[in-house]
C-alpha atoms as a PDB file:
ATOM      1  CA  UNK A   1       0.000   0.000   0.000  1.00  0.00           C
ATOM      2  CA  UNK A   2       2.940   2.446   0.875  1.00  0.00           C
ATOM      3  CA  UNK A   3       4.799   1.549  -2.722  1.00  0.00           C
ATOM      4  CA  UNK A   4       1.199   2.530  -4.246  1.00  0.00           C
ATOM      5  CA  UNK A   5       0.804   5.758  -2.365  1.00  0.00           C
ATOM      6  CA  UNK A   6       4.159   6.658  -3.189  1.00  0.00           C
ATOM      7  CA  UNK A   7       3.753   6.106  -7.066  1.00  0.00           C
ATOM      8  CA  UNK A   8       0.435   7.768  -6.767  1.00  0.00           C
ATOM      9  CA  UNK A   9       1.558  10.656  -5.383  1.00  0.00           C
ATOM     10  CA  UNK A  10       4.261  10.785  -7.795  1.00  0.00           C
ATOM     11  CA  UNK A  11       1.905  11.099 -10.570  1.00  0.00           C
ATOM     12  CA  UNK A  12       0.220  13.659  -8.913  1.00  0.00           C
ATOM     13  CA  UNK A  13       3.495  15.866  -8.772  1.00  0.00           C
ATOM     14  CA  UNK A  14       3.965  15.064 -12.235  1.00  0.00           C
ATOM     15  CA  UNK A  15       0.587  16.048 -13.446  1.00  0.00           C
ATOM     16  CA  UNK A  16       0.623  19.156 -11.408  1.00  0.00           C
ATOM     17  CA  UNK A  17       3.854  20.404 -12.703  1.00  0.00           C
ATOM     18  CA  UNK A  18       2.783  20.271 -15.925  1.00  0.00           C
ATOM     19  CA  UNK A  19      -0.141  22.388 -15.395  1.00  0.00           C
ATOM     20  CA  UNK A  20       1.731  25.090 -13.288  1.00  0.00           C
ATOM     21  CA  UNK A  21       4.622  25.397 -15.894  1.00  0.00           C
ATOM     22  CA  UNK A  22       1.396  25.975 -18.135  1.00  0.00           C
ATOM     23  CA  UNK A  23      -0.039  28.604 -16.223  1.00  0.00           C
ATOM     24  CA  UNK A  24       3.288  30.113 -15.733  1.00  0.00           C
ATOM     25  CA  UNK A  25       3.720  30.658 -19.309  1.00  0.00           C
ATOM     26  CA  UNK A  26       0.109  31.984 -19.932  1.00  0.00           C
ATOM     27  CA  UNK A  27       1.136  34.268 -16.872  1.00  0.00           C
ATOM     28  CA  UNK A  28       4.214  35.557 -18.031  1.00  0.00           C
ATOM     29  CA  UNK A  29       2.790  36.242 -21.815  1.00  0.00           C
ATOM     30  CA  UNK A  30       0.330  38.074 -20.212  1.00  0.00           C
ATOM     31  CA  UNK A  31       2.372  40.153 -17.785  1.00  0.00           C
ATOM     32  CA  UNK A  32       5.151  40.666 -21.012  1.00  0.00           C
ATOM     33  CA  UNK A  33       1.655  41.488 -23.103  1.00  0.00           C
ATOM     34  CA  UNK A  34      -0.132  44.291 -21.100  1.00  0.00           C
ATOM     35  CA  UNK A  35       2.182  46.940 -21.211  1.00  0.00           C
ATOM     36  CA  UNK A  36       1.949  46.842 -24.952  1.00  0.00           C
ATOM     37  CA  UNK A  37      -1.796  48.277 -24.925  1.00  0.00           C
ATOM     38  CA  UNK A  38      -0.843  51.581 -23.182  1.00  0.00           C
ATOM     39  CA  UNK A  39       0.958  52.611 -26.177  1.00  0.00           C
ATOM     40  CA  UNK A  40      -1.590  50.138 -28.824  1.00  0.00           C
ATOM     41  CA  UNK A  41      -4.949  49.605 -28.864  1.00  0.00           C
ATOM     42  CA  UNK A  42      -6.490  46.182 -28.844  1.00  0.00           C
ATOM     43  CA  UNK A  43      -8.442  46.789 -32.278  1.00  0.00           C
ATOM     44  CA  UNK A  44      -5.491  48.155 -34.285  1.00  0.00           C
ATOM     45  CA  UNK A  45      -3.706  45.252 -33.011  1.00  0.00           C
ATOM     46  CA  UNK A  46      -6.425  42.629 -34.004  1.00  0.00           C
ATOM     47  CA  UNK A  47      -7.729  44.402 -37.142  1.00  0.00           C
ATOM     48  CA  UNK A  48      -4.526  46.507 -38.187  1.00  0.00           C
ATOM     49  CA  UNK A  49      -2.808  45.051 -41.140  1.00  0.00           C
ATOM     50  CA  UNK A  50      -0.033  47.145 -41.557  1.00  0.00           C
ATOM     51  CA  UNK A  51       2.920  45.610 -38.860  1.00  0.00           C
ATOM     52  CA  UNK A  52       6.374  48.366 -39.005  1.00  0.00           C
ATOM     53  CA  UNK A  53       7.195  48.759 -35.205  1.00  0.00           C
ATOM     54  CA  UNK A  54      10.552  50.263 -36.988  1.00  0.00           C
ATOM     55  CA  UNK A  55       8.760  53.580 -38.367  1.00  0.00           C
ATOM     56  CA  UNK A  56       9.918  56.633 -37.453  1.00  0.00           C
ATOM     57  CA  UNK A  57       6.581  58.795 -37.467  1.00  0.00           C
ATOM     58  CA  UNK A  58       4.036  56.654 -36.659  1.00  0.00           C
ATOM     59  CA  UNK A  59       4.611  52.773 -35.742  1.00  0.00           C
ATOM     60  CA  UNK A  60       2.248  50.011 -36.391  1.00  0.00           C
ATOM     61  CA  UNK A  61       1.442  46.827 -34.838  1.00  0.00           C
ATOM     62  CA  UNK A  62      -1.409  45.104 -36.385  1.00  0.00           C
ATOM     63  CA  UNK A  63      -1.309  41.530 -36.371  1.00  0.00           C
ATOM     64  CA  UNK A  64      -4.572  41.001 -39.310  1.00  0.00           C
ATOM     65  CA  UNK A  65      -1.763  39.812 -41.958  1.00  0.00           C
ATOM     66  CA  UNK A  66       0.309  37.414 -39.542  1.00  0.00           C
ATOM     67  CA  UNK A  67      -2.834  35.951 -38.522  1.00  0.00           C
ATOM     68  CA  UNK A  68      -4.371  35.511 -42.234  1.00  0.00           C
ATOM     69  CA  UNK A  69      -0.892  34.521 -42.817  1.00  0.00           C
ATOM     70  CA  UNK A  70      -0.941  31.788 -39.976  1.00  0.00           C
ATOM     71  CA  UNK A  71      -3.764  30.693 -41.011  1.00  0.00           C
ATOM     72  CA  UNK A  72      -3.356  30.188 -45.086  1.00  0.00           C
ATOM     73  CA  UNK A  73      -0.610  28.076 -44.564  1.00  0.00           C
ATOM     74  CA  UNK A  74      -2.414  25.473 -41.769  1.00  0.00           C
ATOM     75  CA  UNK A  75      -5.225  25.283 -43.778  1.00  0.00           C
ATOM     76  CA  UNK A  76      -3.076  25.216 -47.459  1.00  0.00           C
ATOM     77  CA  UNK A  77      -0.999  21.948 -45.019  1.00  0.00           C
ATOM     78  CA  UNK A  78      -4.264  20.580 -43.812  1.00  0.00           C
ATOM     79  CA  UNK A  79      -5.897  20.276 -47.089  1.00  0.00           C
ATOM     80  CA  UNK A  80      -2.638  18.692 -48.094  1.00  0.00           C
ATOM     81  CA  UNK A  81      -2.334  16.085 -45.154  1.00  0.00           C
ATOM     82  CA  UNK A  82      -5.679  15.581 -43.918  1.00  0.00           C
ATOM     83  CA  UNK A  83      -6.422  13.062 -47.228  1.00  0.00           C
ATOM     84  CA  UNK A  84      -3.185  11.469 -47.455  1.00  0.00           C
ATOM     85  CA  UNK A  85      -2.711  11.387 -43.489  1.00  0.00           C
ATOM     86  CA  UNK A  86      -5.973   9.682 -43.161  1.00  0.00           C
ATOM     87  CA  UNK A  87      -5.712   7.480 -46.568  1.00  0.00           C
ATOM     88  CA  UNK A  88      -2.465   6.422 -45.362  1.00  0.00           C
ATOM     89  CA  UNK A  89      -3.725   5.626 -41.917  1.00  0.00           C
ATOM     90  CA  UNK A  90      -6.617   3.020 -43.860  1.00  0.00           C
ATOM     91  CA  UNK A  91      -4.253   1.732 -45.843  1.00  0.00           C
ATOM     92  CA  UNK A  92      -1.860   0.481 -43.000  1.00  0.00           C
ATOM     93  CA  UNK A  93      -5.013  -1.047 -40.568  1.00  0.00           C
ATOM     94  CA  UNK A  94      -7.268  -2.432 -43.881  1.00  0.00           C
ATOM     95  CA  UNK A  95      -5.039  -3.355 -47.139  1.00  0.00           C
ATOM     96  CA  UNK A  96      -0.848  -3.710 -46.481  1.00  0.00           C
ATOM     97  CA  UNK A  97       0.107  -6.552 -45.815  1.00  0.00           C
ATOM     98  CA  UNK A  98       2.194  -7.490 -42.185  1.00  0.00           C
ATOM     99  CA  UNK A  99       5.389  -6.860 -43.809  1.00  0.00           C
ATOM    100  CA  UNK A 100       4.400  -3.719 -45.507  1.00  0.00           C
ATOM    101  CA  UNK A 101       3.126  -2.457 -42.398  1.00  0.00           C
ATOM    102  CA  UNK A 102       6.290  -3.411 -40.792  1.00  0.00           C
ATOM    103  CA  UNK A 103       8.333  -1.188 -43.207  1.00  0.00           C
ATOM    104  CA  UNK A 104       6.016   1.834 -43.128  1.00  0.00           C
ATOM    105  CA  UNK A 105       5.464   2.669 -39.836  1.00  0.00           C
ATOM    106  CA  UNK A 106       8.918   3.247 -38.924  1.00  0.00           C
ATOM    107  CA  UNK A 107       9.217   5.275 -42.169  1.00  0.00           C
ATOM    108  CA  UNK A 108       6.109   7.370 -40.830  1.00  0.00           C
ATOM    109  CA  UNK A 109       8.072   7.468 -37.402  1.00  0.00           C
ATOM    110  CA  UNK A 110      11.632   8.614 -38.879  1.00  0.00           C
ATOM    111  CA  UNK A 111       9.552  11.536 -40.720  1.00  0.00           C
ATOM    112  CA  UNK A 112       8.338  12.755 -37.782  1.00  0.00           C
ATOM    113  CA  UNK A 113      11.787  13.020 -36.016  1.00  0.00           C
ATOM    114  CA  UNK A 114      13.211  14.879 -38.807  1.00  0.00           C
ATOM    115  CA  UNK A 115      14.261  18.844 -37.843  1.00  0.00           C
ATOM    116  CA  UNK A 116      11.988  21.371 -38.994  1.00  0.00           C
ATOM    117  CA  UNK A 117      15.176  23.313 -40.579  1.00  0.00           C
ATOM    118  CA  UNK A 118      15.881  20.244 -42.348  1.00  0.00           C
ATOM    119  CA  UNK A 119      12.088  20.614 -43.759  1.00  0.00           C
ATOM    120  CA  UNK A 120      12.964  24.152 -44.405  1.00  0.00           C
ATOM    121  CA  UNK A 121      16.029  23.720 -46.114  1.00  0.00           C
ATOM    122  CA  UNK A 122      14.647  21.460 -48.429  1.00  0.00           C
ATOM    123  CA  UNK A 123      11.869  24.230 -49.051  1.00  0.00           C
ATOM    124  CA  UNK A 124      14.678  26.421 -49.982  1.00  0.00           C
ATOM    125  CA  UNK A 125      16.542  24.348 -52.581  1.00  0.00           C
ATOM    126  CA  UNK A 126      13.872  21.992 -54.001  1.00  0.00           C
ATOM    127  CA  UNK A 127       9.880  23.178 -53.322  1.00  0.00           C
ATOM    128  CA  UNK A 128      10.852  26.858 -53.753  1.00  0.00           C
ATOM    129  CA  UNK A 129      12.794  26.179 -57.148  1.00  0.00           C
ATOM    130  CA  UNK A 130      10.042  23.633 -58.562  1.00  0.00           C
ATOM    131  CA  UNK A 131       7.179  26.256 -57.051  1.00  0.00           C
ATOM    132  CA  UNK A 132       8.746  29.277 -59.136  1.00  0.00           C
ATOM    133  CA  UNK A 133       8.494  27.261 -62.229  1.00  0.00           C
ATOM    134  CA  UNK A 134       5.463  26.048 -62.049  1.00  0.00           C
ATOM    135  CA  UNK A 135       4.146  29.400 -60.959  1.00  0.00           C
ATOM    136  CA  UNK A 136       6.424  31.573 -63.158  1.00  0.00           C
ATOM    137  CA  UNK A 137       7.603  33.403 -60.619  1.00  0.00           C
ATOM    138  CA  UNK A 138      10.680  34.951 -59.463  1.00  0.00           C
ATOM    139  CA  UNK A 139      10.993  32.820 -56.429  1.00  0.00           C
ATOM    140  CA  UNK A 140       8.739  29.798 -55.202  1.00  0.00           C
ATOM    141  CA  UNK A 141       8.787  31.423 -51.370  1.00  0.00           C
ATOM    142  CA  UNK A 142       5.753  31.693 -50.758  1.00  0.00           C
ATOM    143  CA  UNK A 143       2.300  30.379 -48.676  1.00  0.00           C
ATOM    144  CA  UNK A 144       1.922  27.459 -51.420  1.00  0.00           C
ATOM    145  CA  UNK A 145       5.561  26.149 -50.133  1.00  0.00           C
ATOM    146  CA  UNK A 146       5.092  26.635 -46.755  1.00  0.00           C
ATOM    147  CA  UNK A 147       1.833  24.610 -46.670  1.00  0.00           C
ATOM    148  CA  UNK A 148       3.465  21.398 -48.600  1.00  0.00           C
ATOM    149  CA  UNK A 149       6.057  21.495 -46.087  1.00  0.00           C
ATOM    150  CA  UNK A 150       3.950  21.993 -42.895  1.00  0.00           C
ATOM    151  CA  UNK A 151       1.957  19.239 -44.555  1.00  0.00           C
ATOM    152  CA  UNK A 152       4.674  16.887 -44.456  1.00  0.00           C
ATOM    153  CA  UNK A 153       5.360  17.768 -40.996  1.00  0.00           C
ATOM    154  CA  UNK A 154       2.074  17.111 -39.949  1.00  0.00           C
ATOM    155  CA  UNK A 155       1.504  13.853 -41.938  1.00  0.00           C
ATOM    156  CA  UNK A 156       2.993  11.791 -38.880  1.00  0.00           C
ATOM    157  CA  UNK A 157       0.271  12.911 -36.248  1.00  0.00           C
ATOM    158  CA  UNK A 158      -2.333  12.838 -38.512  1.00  0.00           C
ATOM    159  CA  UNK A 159      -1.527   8.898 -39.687  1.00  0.00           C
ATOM    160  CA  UNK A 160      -0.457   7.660 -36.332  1.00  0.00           C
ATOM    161  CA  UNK A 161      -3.542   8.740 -34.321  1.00  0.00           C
ATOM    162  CA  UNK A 162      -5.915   8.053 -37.512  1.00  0.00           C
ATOM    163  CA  UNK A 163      -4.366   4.534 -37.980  1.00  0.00           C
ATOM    164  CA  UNK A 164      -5.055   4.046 -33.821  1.00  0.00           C
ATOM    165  CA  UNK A 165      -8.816   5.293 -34.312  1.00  0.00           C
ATOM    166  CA  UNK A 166      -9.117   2.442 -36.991  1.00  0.00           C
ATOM    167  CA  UNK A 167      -7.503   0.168 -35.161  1.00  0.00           C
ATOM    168  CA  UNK A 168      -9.715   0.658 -32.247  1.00  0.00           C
ATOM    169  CA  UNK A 169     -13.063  -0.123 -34.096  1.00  0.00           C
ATOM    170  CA  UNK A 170     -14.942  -2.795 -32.566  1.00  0.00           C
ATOM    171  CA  UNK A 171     -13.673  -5.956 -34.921  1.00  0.00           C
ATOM    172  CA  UNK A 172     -17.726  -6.881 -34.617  1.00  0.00           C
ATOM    173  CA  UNK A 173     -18.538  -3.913 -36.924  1.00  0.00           C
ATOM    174  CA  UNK A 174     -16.602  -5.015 -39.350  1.00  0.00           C
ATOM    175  CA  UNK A 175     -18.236  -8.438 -39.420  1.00  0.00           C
ATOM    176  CA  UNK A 176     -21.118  -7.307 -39.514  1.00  0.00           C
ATOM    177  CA  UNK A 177     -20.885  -5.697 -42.671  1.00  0.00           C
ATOM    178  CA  UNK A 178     -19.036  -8.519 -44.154  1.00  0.00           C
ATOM    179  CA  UNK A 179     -21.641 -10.287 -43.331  1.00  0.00           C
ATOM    180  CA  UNK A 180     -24.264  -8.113 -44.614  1.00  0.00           C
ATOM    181  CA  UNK A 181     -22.447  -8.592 -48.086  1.00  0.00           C
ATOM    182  CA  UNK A 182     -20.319  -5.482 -47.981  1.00  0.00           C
ATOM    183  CA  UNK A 183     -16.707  -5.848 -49.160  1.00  0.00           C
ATOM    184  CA  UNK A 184     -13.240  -4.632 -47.903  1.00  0.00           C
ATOM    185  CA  UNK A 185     -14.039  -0.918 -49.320  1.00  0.00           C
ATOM    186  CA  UNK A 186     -17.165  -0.111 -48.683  1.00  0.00           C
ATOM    187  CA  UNK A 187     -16.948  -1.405 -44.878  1.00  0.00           C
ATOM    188  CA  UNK A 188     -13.644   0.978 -44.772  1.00  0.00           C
ATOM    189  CA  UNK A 189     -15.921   3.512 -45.985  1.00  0.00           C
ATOM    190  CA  UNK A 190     -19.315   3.644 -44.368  1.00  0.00           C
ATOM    191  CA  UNK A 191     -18.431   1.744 -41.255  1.00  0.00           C
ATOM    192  CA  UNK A 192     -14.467   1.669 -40.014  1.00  0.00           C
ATOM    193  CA  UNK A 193     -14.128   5.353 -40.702  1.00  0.00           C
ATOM    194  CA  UNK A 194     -17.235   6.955 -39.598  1.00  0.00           C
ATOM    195  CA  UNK A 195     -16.990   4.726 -36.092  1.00  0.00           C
ATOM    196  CA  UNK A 196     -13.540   5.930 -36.418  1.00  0.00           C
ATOM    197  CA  UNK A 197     -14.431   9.767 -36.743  1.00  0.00           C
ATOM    198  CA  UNK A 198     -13.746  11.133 -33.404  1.00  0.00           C
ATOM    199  CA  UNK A 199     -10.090   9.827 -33.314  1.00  0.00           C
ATOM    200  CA  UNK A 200      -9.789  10.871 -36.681  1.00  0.00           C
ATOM    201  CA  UNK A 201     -10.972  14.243 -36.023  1.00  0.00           C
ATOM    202  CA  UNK A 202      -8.861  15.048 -32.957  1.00  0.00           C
ATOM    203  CA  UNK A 203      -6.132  13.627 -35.356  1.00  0.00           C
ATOM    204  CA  UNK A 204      -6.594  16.037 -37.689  1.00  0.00           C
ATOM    205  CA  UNK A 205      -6.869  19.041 -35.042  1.00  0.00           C
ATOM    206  CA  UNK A 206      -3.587  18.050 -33.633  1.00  0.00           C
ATOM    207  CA  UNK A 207      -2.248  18.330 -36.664  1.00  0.00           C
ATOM    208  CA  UNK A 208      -2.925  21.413 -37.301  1.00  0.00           C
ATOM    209  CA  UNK A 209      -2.025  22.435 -33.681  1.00  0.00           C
ATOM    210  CA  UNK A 210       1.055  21.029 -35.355  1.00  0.00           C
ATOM    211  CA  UNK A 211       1.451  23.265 -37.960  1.00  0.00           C
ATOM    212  CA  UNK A 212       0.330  26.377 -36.566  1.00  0.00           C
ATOM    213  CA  UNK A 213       2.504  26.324 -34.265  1.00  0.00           C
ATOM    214  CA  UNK A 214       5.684  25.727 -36.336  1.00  0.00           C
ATOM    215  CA  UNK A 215       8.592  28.162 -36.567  1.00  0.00           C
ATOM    216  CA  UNK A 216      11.912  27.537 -38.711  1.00  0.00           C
ATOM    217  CA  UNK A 217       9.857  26.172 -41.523  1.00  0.00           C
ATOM    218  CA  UNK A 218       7.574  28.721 -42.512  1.00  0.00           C
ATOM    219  CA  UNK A 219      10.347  31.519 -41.559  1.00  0.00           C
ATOM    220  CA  UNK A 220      13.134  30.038 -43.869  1.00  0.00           C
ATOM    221  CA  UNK A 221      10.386  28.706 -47.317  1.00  0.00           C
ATOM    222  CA  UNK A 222       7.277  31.674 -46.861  1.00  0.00           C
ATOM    223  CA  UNK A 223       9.564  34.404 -48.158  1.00  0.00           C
ATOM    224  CA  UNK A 224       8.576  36.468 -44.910  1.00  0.00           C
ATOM    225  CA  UNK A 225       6.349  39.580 -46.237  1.00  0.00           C
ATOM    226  CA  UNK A 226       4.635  41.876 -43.664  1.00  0.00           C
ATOM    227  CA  UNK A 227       2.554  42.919 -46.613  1.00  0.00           C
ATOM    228  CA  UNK A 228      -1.150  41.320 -46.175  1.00  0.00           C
ATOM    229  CA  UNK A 229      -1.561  38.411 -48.365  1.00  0.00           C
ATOM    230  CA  UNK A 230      -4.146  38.087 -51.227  1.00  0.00           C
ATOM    231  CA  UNK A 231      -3.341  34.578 -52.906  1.00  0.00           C
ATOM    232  CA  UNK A 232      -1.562  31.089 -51.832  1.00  0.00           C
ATOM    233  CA  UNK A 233       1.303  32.203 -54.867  1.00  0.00           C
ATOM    234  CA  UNK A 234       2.081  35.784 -52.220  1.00  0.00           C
ATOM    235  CA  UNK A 235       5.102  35.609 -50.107  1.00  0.00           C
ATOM    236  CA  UNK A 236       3.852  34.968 -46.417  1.00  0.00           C
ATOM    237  CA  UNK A 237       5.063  36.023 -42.464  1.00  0.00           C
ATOM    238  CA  UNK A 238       3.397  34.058 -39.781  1.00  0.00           C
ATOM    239  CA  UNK A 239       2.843  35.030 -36.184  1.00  0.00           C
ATOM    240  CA  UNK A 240       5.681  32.545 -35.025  1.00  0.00           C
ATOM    241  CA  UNK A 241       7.929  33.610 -37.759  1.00  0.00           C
ATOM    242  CA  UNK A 242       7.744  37.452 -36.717  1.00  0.00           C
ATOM    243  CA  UNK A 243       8.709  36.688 -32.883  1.00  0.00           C
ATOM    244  CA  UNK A 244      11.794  34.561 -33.534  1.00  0.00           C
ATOM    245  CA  UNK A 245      12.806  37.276 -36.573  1.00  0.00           C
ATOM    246  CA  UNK A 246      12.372  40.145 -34.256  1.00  0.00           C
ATOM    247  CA  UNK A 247      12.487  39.085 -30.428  1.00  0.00           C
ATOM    248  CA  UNK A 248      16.450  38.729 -30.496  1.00  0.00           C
ATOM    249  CA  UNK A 249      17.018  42.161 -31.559  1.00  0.00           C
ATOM    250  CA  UNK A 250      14.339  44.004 -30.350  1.00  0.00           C
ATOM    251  CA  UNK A 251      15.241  46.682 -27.442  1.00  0.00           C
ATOM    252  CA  UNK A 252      14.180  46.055 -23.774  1.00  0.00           C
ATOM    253  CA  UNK A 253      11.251  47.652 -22.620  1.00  0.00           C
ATOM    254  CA  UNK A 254       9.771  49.268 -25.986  1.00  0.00           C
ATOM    255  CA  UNK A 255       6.277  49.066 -26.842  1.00  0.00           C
ATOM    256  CA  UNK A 256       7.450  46.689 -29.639  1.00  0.00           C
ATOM    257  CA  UNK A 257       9.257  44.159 -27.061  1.00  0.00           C
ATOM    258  CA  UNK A 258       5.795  44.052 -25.332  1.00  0.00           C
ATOM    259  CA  UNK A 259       4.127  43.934 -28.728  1.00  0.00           C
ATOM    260  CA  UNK A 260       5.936  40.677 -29.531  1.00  0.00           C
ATOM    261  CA  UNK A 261       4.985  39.256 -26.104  1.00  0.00           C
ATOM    262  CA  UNK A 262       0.944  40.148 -27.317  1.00  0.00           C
ATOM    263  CA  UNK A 263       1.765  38.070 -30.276  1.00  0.00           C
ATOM    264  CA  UNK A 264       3.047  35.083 -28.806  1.00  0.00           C
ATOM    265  CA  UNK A 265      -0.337  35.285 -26.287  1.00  0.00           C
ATOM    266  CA  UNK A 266      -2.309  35.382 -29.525  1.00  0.00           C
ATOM    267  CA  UNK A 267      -0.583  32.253 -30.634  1.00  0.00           C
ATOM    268  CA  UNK A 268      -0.860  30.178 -27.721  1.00  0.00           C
ATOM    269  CA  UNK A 269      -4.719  31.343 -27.058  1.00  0.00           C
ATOM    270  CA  UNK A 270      -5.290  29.280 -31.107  1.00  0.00           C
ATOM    271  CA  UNK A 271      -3.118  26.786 -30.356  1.00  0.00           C
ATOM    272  CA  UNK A 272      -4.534  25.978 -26.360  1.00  0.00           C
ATOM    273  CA  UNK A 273      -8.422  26.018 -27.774  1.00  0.00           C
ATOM    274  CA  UNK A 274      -7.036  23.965 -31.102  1.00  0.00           C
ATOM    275  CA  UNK A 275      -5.519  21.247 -28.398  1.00  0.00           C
ATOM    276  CA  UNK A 276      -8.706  21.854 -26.144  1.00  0.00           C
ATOM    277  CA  UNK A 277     -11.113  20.969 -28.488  1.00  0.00           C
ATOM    278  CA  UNK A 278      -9.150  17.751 -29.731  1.00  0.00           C
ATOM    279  CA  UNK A 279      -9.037  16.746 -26.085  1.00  0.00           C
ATOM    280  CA  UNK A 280     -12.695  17.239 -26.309  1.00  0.00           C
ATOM    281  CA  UNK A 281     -13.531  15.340 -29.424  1.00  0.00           C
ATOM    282  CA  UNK A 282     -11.009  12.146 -28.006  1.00  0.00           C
ATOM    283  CA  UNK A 283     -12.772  12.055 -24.779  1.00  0.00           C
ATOM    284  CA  UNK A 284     -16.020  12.307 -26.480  1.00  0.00           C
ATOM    285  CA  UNK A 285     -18.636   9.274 -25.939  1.00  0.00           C
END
């Protein structure tokens, strides 16, 4: 009973941790945040467009393009990895064989340990090049590259916990439609995955948790514009790739240090409801 207690209360320091070194960063953005709105107000920093802390006459600090910005490329990567994540996922759990699955998964594994300035790199010298072709543009950096990439970044959350959901379907359902005459396709299709479509969901929400939170990539392949975007083919600046341009350099105390600070609340407001409601959706019954 005393080992028990012991590993109990363990896990209660452990979960507790986690949740105060969450509230301390909420806390601190919010402290680092506040002292920005003396000098801004909160609608030109929601609805401004126009972001030049570095003006002489009159800086600005909206946030409108680095949020449209943030959100072109997530939804550009989920369009991208939401079919092949969750095709990919089907394929593994209803038609490769044991060997094939064998060899995949690891693959899917090793793609998700790769660095996201490898990812970027590779947007650099091979997307971006292929992109300006294709495009005939100048240059291929630009919200199109930046979503294939964050696709591929995502792709590993969105097969593994698809592929689980699958797996986890009740084998009875599946007989069941085999043995109402339905065949290996259409009982993938109108009984695995709907059962399946609360895991697949929150797979596809963590995903793009995954992607809109994501820093090197889209700062080293979007082409980084402060100008607000009008098509996928416009260079891009996200709300992640503006604090880890500018936060280094910035000076101590200014209205734009603070400024940076709101942004980075802004970001982890999406990206806390984006993991809230995926929570939600898994524990769903």
């Amino acid at each position: 009973m005393k080992k028990e207690k012991i590993i109990e209360g363990l896990f209660f320091i452990n979960g507790m941790a986690v949740i105060i070194v969450l509230l301390g960063i909420f806390a601190l953005l919010i402290i680092n945040a506040i002292p920005a709105f003396k000098d801004i107000t909160l609608k030109d920093f929601l609805f401004g467009y126009v972001w030049n802390p570095e003006a002489y006459t009159t800086p600005s600090f909206g946030i409108l393009s680095m949020v449209v910005s943030t959100l072109m490329v997530t939804i550009g990567a989920l369009l991208i990895a939401i079919p092949l994540g969750i095709g990919t996922a089907a394929y593994l759990t209803d038609v490769a064989s044991p060997k094939v699955r064998e060899i995949a998964k690891p693959i899917v594994e090793i793609l998700a340990s790769i660095p996201s300035v490898v990812i970027g790199f590779l947007g650099i010298v091979l997307v971006g090049p292929w992109l300006a072709k294709l495009t005939g543009q100048s240059s291929g950096l630009n919200a199109i590259n930046g979503s294939i990439l964050l696709a591929v970044m995502a792709l590993p959350t969105v097969i593994s916990l698809s592929e689980d959901a699958l797996g986890s379907v009740p084998k009875a359902y599946t007989e069941a439609s085999w043995a109402l005459g339905g065949n290996k396709w259409q009982t993938l299709l109108m009984v695995k995955i709907p059962a399946a479509h609360s895991g697949i969901l929150a797979a596809c929400m963590l995903g793009m948790g995954r992607a809109i939170g994501e820093t090197m990539t889209v700062l080293m392949a979007c082409g980084n514009a402060p100008a607000f975007p009008h098509a996928f083919t416009d260079p891009v600046r996200t709300m992640t790739a503006t604090v880890a341009i500018e936060l280094g350099e910035v000076p101590y105390n200014t209205t734009h240090f603070y400024a940076l600070f709101a942004v980075g609340l802004v970001l982890f407001v999406f990206t806390f409801c984006i993991n809230l409601i995926s929570d939600l959706v898994i524990h769903k019954k």
